[in-house]
Protein backbone atom coordinates (compact mmCIF):
# COMPACT_ATOMS: atom_id res chain seq x y z
CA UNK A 1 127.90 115.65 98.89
CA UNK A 2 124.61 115.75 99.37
CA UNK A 3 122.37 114.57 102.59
CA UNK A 4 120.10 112.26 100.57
CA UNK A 5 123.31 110.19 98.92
CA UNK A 6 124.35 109.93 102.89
CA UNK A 7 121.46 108.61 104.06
CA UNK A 8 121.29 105.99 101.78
CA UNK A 9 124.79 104.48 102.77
CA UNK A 10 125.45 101.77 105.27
CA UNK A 11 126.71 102.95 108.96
CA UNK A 12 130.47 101.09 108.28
CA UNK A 13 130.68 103.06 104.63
CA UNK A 14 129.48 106.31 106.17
CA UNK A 15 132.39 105.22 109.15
CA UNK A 16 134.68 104.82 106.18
CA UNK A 17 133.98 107.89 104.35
CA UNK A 18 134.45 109.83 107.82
CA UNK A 19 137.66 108.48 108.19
CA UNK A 20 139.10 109.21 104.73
CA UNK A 21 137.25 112.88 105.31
CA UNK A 22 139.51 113.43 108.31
CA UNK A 23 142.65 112.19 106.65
CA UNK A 24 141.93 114.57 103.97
CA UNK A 25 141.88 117.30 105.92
CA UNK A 26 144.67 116.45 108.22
CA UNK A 27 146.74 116.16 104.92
CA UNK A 28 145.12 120.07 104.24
CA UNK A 29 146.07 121.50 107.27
CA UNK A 30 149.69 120.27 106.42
CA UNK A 31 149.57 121.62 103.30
CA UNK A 32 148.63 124.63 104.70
CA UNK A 33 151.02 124.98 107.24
CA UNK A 34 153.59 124.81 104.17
CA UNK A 35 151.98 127.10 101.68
CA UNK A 36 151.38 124.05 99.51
CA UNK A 37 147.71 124.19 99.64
CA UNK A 38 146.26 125.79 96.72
CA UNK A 39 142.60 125.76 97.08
CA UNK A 40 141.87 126.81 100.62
CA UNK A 41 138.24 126.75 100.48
CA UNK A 42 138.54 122.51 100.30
CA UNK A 43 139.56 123.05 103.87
CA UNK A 44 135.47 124.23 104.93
CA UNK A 45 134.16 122.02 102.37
CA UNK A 46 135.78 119.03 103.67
CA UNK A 47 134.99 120.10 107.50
CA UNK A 48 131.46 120.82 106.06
CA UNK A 49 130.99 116.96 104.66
CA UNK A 50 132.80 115.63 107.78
CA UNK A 51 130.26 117.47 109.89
CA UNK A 52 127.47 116.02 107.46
CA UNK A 53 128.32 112.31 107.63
CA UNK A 54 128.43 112.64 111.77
CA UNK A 55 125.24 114.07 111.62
CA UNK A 56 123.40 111.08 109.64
CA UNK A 57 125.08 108.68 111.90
CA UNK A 58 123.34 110.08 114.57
CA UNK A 59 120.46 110.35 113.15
CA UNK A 60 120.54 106.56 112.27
CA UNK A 61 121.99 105.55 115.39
CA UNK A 62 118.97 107.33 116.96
CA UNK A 63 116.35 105.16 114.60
CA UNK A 64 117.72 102.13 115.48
CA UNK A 65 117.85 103.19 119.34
CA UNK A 66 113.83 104.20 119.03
CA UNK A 67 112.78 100.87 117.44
């Protein structure tokens, strides 16, 4: 996921994409906690992309507080 696609997304669908993001790795922690979870290193790179979408909605919700 890249920074540019982000930016170019409405506030609700980058709201939307945060939520599934933390579903996701709610559901990854569970499979964790159960040995079930295969590829560990979807854990950082779904914390990673959370992280990103938060900080775009900040930065937009900045933009629109400066104007």
């Amino acid at each position: 996921m890249k920074p540019e696609d982000l930016r170019n997304k409405t506030p609700d669908e980058l709201r939307d994409q945060l939520v599934a993001l933390k579903k996701e790795a709610f559901n990854l922690r569970f499979q964790k906690a159960t040995n079930q979870l295969d590829n560990t290193a979807r854990m950082r790179d779904v914390r990673r992309n959370a992280a990103r979408v938060l900080t775009v909605l900040t930065e937009k919700a900045r933009a629109a507080a400066a104007n």
